[in-house]
PDB file of N, CA and C in Angstrom:
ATOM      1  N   UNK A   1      38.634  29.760 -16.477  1.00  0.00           N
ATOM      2  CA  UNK A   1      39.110  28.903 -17.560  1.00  0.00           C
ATOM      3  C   UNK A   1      39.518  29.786 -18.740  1.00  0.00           C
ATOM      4  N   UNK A   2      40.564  29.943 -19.106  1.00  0.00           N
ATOM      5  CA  UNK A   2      41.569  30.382 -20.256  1.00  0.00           C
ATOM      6  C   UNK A   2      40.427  29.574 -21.875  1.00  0.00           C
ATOM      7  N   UNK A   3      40.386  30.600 -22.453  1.00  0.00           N
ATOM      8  CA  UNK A   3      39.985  30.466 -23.815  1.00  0.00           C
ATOM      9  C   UNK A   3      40.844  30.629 -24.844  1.00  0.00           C
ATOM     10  N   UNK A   4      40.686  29.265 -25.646  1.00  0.00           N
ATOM     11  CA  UNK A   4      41.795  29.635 -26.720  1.00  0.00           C
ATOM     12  C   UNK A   4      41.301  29.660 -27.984  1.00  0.00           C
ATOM     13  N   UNK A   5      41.488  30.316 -28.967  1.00  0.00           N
ATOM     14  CA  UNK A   5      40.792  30.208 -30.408  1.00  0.00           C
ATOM     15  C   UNK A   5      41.903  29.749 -31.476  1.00  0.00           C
ATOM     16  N   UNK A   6      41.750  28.378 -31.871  1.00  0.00           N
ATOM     17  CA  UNK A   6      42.452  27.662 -32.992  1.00  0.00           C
ATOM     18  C   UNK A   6      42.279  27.882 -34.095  1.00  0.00           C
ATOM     19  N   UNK A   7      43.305  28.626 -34.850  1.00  0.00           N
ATOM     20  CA  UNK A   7      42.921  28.670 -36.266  1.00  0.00           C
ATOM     21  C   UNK A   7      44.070  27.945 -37.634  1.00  0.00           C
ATOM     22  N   UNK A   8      43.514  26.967 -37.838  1.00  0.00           N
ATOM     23  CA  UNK A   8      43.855  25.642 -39.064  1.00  0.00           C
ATOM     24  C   UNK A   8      43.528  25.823 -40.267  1.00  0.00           C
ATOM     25  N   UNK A   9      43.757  25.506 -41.546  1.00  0.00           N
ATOM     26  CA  UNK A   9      42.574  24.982 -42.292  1.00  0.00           C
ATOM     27  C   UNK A   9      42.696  23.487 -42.720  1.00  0.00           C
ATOM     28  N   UNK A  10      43.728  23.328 -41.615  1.00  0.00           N
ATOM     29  CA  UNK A  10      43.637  21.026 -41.508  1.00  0.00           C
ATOM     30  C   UNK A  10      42.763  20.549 -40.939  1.00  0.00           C
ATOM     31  N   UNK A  11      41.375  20.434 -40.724  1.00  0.00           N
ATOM     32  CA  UNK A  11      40.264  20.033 -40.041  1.00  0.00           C
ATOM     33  C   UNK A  11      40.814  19.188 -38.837  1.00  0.00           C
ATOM     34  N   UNK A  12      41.738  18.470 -39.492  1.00  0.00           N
ATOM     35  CA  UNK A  12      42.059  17.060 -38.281  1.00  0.00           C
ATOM     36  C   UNK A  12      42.960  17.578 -37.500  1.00  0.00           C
ATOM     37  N   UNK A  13      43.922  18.658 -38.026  1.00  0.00           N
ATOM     38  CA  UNK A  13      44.875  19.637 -36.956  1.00  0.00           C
ATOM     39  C   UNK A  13      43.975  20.212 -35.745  1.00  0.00           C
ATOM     40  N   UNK A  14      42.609  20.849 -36.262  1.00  0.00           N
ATOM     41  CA  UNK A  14      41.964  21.706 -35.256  1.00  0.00           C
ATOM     42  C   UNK A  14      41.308  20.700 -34.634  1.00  0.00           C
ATOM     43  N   UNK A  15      40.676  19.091 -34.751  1.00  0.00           N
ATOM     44  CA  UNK A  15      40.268  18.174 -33.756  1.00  0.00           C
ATOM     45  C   UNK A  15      40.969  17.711 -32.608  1.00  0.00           C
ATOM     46  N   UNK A  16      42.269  17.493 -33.100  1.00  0.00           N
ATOM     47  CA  UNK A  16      43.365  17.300 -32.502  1.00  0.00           C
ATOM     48  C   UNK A  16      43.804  18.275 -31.025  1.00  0.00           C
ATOM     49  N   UNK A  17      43.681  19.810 -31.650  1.00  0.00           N
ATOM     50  CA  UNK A  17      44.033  20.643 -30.844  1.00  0.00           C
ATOM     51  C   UNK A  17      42.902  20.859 -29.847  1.00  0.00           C
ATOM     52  N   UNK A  18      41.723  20.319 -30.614  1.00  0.00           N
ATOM     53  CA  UNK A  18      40.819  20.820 -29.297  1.00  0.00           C
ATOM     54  C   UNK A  18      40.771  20.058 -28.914  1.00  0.00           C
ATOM     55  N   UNK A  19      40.751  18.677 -28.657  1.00  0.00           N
ATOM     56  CA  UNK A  19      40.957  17.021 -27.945  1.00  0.00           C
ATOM     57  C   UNK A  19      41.661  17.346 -26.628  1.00  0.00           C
ATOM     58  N   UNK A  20      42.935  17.887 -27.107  1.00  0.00           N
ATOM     59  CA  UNK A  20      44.062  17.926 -26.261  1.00  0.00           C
ATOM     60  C   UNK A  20      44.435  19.384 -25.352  1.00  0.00           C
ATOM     61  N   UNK A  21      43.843  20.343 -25.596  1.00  0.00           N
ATOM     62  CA  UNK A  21      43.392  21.318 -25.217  1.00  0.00           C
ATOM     63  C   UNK A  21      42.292  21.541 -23.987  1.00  0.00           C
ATOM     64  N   UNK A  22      41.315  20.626 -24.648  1.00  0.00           N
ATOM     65  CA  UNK A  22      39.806  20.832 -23.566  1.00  0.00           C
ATOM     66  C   UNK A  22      40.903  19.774 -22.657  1.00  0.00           C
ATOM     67  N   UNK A  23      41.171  18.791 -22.869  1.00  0.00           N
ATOM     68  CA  UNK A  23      41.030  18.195 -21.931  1.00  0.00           C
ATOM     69  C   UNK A  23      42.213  18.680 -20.941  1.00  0.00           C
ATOM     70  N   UNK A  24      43.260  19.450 -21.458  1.00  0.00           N
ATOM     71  CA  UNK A  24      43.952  20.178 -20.693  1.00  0.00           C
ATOM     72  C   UNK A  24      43.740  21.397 -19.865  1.00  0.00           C
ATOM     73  N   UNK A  25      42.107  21.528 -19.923  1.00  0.00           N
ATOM     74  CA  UNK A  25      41.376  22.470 -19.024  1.00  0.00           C
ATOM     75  C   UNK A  25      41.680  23.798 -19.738  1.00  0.00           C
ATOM     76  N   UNK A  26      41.295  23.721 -21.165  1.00  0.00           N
ATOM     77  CA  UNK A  26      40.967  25.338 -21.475  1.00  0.00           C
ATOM     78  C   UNK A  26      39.536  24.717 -22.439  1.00  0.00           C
ATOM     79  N   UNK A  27      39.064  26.281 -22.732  1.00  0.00           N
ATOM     80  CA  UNK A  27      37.714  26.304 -23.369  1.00  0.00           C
ATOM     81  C   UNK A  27      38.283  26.445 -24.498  1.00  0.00           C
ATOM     82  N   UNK A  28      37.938  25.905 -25.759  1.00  0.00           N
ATOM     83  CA  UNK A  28      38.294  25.772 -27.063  1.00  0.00           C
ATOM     84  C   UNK A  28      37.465  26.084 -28.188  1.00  0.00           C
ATOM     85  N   UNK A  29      37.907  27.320 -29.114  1.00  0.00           N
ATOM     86  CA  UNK A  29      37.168  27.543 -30.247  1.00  0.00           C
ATOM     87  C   UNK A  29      37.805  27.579 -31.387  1.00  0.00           C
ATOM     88  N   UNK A  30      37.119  26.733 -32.534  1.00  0.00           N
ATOM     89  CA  UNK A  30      38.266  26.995 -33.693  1.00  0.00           C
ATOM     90  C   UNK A  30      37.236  27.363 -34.871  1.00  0.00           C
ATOM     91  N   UNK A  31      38.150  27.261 -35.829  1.00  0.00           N
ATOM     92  CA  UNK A  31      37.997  28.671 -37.074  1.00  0.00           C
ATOM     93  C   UNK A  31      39.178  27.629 -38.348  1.00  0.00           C
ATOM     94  N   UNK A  32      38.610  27.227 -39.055  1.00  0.00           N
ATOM     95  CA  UNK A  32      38.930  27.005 -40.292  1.00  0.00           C
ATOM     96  C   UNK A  32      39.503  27.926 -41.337  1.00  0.00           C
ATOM     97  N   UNK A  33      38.622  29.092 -41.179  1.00  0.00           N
ATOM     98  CA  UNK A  33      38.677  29.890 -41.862  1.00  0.00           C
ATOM     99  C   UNK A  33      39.012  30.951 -41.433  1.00  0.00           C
ATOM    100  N   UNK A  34      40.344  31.142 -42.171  1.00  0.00           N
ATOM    101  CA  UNK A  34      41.448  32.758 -41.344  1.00  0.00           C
ATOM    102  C   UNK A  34      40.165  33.923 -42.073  1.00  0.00           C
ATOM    103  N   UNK A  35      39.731  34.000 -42.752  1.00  0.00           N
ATOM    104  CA  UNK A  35      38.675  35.242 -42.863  1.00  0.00           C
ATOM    105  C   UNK A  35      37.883  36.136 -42.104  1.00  0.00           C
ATOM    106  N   UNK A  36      37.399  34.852 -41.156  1.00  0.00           N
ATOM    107  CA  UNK A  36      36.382  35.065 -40.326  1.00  0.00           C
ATOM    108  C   UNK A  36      36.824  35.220 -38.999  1.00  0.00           C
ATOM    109  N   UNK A  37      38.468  35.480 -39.177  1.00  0.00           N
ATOM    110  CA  UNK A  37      38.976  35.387 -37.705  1.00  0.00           C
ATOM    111  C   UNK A  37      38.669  36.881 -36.629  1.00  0.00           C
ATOM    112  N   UNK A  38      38.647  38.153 -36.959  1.00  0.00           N
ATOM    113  CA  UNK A  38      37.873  39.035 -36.107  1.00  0.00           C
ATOM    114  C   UNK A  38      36.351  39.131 -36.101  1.00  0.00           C
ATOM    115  N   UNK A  39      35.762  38.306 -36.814  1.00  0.00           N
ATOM    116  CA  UNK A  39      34.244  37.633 -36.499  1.00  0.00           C
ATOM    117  C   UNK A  39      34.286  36.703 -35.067  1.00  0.00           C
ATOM    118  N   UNK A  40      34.815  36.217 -35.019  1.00  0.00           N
ATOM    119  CA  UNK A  40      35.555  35.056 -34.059  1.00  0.00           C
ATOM    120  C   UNK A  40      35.820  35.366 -32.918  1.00  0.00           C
ATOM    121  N   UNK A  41      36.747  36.620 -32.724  1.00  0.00           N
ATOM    122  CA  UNK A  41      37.209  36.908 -31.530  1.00  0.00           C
ATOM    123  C   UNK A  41      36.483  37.730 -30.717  1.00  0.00           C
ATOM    124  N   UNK A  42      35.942  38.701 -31.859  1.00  0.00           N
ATOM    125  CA  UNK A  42      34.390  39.114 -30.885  1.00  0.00           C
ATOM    126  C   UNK A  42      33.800  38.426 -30.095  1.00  0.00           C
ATOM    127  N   UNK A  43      33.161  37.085 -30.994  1.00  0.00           N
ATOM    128  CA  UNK A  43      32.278  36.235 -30.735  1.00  0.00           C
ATOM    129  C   UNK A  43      32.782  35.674 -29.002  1.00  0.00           C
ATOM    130  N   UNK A  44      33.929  35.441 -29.293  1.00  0.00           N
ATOM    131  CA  UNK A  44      34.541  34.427 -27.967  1.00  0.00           C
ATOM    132  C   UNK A  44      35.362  35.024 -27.441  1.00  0.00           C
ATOM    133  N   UNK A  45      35.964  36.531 -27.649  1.00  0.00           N
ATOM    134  CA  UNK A  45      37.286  37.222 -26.648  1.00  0.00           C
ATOM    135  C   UNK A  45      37.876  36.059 -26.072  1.00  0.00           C
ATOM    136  N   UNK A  46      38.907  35.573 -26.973  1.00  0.00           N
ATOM    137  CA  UNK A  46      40.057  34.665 -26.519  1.00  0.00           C
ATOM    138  C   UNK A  46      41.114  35.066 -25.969  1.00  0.00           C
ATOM    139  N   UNK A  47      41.741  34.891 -24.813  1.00  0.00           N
ATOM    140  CA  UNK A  47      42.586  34.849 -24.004  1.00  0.00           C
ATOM    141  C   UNK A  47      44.148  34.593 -25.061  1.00  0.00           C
ATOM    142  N   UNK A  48      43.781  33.805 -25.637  1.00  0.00           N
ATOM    143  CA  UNK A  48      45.117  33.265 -26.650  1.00  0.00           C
ATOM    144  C   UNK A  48      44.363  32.763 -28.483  1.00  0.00           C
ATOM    145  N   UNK A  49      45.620  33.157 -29.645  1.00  0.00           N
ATOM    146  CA  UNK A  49      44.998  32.585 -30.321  1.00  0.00           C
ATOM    147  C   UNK A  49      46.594  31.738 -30.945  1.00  0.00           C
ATOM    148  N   UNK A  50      45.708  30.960 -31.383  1.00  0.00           N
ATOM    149  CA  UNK A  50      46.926  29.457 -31.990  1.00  0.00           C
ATOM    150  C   UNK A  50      46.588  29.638 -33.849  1.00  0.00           C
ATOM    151  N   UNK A  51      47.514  30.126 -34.182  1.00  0.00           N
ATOM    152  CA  UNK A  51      47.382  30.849 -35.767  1.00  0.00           C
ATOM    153  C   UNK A  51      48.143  29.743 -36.816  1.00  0.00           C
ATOM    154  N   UNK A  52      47.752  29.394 -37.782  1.00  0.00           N
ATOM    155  CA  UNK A  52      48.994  29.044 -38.881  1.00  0.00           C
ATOM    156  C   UNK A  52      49.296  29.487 -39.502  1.00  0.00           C
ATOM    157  N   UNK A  53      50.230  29.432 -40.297  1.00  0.00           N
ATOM    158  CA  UNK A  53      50.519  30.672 -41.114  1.00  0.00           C
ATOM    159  C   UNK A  53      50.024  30.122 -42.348  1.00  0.00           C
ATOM    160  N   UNK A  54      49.659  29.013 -42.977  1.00  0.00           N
ATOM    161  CA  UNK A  54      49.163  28.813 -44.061  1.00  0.00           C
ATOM    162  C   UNK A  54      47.671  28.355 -43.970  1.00  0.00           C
ATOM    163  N   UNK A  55      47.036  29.358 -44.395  1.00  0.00           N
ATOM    164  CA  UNK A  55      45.220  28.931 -44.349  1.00  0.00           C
ATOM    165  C   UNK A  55      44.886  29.270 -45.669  1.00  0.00           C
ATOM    166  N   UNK A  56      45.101  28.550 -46.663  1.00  0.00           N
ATOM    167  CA  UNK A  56      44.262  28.406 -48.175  1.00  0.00           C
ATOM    168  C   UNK A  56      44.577  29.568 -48.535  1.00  0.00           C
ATOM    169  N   UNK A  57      43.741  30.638 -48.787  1.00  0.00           N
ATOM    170  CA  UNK A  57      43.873  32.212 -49.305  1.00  0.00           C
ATOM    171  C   UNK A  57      43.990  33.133 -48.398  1.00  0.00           C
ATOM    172  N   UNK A  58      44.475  32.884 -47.415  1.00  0.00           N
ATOM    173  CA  UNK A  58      44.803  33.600 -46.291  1.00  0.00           C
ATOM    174  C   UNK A  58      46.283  33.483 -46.181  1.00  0.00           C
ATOM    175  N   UNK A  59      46.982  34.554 -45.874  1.00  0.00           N
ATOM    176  CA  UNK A  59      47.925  34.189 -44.863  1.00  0.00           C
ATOM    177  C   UNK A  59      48.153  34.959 -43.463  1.00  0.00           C
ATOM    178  N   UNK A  60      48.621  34.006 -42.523  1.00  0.00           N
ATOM    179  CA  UNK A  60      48.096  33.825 -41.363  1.00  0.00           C
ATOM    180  C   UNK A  60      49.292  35.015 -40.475  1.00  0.00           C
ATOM    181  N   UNK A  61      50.203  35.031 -41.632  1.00  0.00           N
ATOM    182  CA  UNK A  61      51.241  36.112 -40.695  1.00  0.00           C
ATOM    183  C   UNK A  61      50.244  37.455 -41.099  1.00  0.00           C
ATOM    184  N   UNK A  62      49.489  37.846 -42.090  1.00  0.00           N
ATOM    185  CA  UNK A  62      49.119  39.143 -42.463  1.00  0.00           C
ATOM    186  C   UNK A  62      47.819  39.124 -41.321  1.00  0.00           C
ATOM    187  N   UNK A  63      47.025  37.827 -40.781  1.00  0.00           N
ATOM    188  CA  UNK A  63      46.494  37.969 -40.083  1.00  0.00           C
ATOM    189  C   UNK A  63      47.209  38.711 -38.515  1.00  0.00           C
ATOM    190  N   UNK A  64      48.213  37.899 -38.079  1.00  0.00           N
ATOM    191  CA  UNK A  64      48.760  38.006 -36.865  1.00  0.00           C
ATOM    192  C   UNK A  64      49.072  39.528 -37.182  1.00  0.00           C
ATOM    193  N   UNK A  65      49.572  40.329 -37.786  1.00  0.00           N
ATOM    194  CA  UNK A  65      50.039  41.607 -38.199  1.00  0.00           C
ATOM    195  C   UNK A  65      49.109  42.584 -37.698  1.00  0.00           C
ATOM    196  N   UNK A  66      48.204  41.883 -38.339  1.00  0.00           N
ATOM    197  CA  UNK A  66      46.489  43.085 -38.060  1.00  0.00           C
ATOM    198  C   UNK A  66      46.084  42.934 -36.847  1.00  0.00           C
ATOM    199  N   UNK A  67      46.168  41.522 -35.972  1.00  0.00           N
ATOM    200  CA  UNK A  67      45.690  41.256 -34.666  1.00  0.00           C
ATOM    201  C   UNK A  67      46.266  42.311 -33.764  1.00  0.00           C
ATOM    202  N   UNK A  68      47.693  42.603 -34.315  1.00  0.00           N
ATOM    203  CA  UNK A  68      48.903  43.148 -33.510  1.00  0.00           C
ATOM    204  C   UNK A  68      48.419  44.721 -33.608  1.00  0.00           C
ATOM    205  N   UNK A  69      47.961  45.137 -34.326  1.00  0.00           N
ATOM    206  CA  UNK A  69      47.514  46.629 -34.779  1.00  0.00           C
ATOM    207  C   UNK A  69      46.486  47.062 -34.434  1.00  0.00           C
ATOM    208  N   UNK A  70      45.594  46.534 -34.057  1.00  0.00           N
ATOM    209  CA  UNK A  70      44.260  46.844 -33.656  1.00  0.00           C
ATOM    210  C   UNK A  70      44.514  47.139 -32.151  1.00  0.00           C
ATOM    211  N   UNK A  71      43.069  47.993 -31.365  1.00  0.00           N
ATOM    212  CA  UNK A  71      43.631  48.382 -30.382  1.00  0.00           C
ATOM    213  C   UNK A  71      42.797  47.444 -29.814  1.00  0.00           C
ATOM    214  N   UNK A  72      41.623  46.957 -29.987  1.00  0.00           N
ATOM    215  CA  UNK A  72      40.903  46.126 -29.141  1.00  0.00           C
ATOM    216  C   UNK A  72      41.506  44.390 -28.983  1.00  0.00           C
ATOM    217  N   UNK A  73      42.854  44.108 -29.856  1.00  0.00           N
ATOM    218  CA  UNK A  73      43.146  42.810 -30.137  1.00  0.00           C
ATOM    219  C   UNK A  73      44.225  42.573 -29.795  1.00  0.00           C
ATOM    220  N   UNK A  74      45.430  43.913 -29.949  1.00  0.00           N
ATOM    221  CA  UNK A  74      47.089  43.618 -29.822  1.00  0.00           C
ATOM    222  C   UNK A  74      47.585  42.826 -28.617  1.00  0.00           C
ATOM    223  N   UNK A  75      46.861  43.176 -27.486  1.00  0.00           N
ATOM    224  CA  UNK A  75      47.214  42.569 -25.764  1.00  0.00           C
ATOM    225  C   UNK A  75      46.736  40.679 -25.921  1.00  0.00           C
ATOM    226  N   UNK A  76      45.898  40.306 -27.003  1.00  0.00           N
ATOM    227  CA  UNK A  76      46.309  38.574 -27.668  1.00  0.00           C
ATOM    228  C   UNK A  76      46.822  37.858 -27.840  1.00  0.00           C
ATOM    229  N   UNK A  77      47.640  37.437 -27.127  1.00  0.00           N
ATOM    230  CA  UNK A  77      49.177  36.328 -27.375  1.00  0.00           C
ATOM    231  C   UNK A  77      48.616  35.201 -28.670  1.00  0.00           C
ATOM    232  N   UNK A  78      49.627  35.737 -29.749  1.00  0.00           N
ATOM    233  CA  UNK A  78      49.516  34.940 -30.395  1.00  0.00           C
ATOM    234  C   UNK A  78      50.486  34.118 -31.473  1.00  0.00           C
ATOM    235  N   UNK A  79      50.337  32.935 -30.968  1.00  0.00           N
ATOM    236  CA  UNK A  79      51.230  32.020 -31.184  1.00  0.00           C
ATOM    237  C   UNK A  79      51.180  31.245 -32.462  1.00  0.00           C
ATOM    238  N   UNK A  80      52.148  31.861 -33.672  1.00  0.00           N
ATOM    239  CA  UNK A  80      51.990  30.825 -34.878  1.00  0.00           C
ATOM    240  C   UNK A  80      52.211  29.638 -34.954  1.00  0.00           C
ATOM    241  N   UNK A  81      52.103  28.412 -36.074  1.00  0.00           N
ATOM    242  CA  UNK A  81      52.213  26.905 -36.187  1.00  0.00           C
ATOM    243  C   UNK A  81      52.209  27.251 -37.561  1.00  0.00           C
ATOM    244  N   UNK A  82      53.730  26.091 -37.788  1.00  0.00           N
ATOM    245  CA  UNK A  82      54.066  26.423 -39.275  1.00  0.00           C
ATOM    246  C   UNK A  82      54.277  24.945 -39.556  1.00  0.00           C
ATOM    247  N   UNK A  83      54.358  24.378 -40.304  1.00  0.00           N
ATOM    248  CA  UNK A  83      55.320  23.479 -41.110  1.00  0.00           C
ATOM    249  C   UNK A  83      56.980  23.568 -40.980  1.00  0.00           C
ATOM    250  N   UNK A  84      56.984  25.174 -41.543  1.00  0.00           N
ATOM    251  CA  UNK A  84      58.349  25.318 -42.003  1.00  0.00           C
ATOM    252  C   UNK A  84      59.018  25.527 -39.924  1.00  0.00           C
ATOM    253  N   UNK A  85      60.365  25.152 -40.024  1.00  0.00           N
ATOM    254  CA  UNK A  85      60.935  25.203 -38.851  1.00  0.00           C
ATOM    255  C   UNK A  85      61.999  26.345 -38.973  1.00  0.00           C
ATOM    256  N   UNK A  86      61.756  27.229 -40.236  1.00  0.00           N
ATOM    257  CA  UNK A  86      62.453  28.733 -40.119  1.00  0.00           C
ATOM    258  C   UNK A  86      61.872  29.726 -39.827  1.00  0.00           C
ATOM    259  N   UNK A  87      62.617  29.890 -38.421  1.00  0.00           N
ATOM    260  CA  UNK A  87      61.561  31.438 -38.049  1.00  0.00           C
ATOM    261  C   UNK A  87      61.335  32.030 -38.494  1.00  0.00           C
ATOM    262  N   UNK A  88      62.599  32.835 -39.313  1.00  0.00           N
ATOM    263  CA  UNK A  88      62.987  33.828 -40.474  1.00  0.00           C
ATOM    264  C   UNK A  88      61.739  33.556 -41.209  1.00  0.00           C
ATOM    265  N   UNK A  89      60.740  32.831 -41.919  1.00  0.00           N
ATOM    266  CA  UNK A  89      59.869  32.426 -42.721  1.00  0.00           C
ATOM    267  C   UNK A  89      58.674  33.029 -42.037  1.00  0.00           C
ATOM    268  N   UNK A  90      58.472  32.477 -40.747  1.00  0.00           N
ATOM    269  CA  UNK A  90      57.559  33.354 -39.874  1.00  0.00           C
ATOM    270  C   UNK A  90      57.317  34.705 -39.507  1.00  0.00           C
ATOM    271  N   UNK A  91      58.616  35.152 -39.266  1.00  0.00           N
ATOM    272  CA  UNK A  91      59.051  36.837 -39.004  1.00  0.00           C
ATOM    273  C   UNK A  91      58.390  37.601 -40.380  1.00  0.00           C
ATOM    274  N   UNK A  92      58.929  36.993 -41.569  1.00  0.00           N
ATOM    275  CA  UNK A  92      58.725  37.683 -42.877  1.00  0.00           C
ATOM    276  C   UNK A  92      57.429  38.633 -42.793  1.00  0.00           C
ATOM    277  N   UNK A  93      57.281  39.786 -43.666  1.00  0.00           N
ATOM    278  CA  UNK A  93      56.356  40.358 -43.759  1.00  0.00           C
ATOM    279  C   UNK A  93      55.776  41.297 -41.906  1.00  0.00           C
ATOM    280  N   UNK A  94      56.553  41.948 -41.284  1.00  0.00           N
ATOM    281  CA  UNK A  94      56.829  42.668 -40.333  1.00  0.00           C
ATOM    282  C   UNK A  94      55.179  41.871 -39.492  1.00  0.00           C
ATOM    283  N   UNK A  95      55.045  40.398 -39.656  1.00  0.00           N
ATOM    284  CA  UNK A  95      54.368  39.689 -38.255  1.00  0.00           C
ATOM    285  C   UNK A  95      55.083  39.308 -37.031  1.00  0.00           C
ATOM    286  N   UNK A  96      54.541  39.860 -35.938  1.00  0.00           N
ATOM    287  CA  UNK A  96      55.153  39.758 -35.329  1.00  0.00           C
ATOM    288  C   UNK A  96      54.272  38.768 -33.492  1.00  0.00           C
ATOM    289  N   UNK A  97      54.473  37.441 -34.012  1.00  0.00           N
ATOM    290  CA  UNK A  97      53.777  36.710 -33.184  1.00  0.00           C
ATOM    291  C   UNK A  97      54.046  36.533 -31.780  1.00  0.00           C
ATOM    292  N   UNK A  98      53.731  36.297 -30.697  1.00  0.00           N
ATOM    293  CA  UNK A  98      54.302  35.925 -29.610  1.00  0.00           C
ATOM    294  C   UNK A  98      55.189  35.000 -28.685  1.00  0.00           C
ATOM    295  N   UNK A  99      54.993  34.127 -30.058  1.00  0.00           N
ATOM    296  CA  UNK A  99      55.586  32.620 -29.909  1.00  0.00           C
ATOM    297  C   UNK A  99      55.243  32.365 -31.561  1.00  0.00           C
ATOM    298  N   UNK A 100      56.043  30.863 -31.509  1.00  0.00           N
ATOM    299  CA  UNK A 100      56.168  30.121 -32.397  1.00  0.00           C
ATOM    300  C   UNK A 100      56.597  28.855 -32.593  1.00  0.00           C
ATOM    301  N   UNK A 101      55.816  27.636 -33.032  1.00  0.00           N
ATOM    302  CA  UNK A 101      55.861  26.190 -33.072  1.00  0.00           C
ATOM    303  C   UNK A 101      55.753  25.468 -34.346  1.00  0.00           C
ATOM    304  N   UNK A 102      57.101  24.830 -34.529  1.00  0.00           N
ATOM    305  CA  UNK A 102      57.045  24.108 -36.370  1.00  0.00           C
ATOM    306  C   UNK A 102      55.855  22.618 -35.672  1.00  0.00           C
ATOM    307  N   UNK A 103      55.232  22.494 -37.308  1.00  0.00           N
ATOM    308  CA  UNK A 103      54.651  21.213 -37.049  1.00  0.00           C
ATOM    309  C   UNK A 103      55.595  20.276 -37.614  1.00  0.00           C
ATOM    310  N   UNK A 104      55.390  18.812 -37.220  1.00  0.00           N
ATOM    311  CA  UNK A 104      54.978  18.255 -36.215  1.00  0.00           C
ATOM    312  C   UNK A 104      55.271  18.910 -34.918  1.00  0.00           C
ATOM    313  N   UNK A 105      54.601  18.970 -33.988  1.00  0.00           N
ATOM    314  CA  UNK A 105      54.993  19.719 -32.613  1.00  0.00           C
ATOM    315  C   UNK A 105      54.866  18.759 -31.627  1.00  0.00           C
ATOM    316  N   UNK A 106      55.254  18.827 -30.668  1.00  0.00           N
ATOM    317  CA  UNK A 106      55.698  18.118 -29.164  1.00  0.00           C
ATOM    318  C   UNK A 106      54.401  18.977 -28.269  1.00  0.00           C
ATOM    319  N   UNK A 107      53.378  17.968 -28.430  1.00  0.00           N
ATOM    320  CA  UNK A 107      52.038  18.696 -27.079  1.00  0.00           C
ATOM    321  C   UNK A 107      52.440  19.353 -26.048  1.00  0.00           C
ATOM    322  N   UNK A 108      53.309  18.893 -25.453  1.00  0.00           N
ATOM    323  CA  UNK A 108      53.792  19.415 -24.395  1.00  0.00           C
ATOM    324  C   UNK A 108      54.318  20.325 -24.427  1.00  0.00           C
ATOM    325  N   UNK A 109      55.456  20.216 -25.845  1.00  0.00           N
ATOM    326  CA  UNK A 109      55.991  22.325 -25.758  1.00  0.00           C
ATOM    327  C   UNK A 109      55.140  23.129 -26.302  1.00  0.00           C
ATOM    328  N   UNK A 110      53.981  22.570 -26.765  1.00  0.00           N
ATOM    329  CA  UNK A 110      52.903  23.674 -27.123  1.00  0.00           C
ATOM    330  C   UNK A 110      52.449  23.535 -25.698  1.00  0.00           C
ATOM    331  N   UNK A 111      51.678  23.003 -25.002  1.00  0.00           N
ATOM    332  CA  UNK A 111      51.301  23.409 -23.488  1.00  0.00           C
ATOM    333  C   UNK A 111      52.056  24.145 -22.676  1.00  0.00           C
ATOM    334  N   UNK A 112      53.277  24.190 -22.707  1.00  0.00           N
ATOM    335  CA  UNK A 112      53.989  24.784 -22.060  1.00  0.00           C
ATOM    336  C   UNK A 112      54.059  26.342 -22.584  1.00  0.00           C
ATOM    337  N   UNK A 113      54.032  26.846 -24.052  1.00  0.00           N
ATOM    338  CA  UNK A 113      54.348  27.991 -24.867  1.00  0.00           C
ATOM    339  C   UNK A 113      53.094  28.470 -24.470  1.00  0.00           C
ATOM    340  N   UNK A 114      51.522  27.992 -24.045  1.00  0.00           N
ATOM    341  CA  UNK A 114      50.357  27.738 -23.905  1.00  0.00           C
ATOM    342  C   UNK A 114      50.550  28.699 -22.495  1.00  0.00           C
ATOM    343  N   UNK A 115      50.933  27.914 -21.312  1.00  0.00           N
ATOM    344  CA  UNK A 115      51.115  28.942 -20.248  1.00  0.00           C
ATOM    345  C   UNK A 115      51.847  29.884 -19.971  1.00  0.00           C
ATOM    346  N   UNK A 116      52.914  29.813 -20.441  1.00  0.00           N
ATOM    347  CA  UNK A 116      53.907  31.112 -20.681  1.00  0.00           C
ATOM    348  C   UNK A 116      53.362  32.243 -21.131  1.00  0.00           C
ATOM    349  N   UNK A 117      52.742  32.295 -22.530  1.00  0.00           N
ATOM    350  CA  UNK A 117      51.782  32.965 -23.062  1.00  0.00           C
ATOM    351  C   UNK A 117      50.655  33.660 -22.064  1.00  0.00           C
ATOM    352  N   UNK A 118      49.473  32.823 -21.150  1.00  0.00           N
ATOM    353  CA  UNK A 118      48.781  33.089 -20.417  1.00  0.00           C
ATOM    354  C   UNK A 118      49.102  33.893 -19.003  1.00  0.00           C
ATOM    355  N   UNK A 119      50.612  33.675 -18.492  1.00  0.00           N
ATOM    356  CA  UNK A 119      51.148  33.911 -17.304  1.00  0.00           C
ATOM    357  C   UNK A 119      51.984  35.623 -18.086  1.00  0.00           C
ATOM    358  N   UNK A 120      51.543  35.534 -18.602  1.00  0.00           N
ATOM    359  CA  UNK A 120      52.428  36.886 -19.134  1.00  0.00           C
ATOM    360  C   UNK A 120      51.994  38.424 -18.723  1.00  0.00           C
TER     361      UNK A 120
END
């Protein structure tokens, strides 16, 4: 079973994702808080992580940046969730994610970006 680690700071975004997630047969961990996100991945070595780019005093591309740089983390597919539907907005600041999904999103093309990601 594929582990994925959700990171929101919309509480009802990350219920949502794990609702639809578990029941799509992965193990699900989420994280509110982009701070604590290599606390996290220790904790649970996720297979995939589902990032936003806006988490309160975080931002989530400077996270994905660092995920990408590290040697124990870079091989992480990780897939941002924005609001904004300009990539260019996402790209900014040399992050460089594996994927990428504007919200509102279509479950299904996140499930699908979901195995692509995993089959890689």
């Amino acid at each position: 079973m594929s582990r994925i680690l959700a990171v929101d700071d919309d509480n009802d975004i990350l219920e949502v994702l794990q609702f639809i997630l578990e029941d799509s047969g992965y193990e699900v961990y989420t994280l509110s808080d982009g701070q604590r996100l290599f606390d996290k991945i220790k904790e649970n070595n996720p297979d995939l992580i589902l990032l936003d780019i806006m988490l309160g005093s975080v931002d989530g591309r400077d996270l994905c940046k660092n995920v990408k740089l590290q040697n124990d983390t870079h091989d992480i597919p990780v897939i941002m969730i924005s609001a904004s539907h300009n990539v260019c907005d996402v790209l900014k600041q040399d992050c460089a994610p594996d994927d990428f999904i504007a919200k509102p999103f279509d479950i299904n093309i996140l499930l699908n970006k979901i195995k692509r990601q995993l089959a890689a």
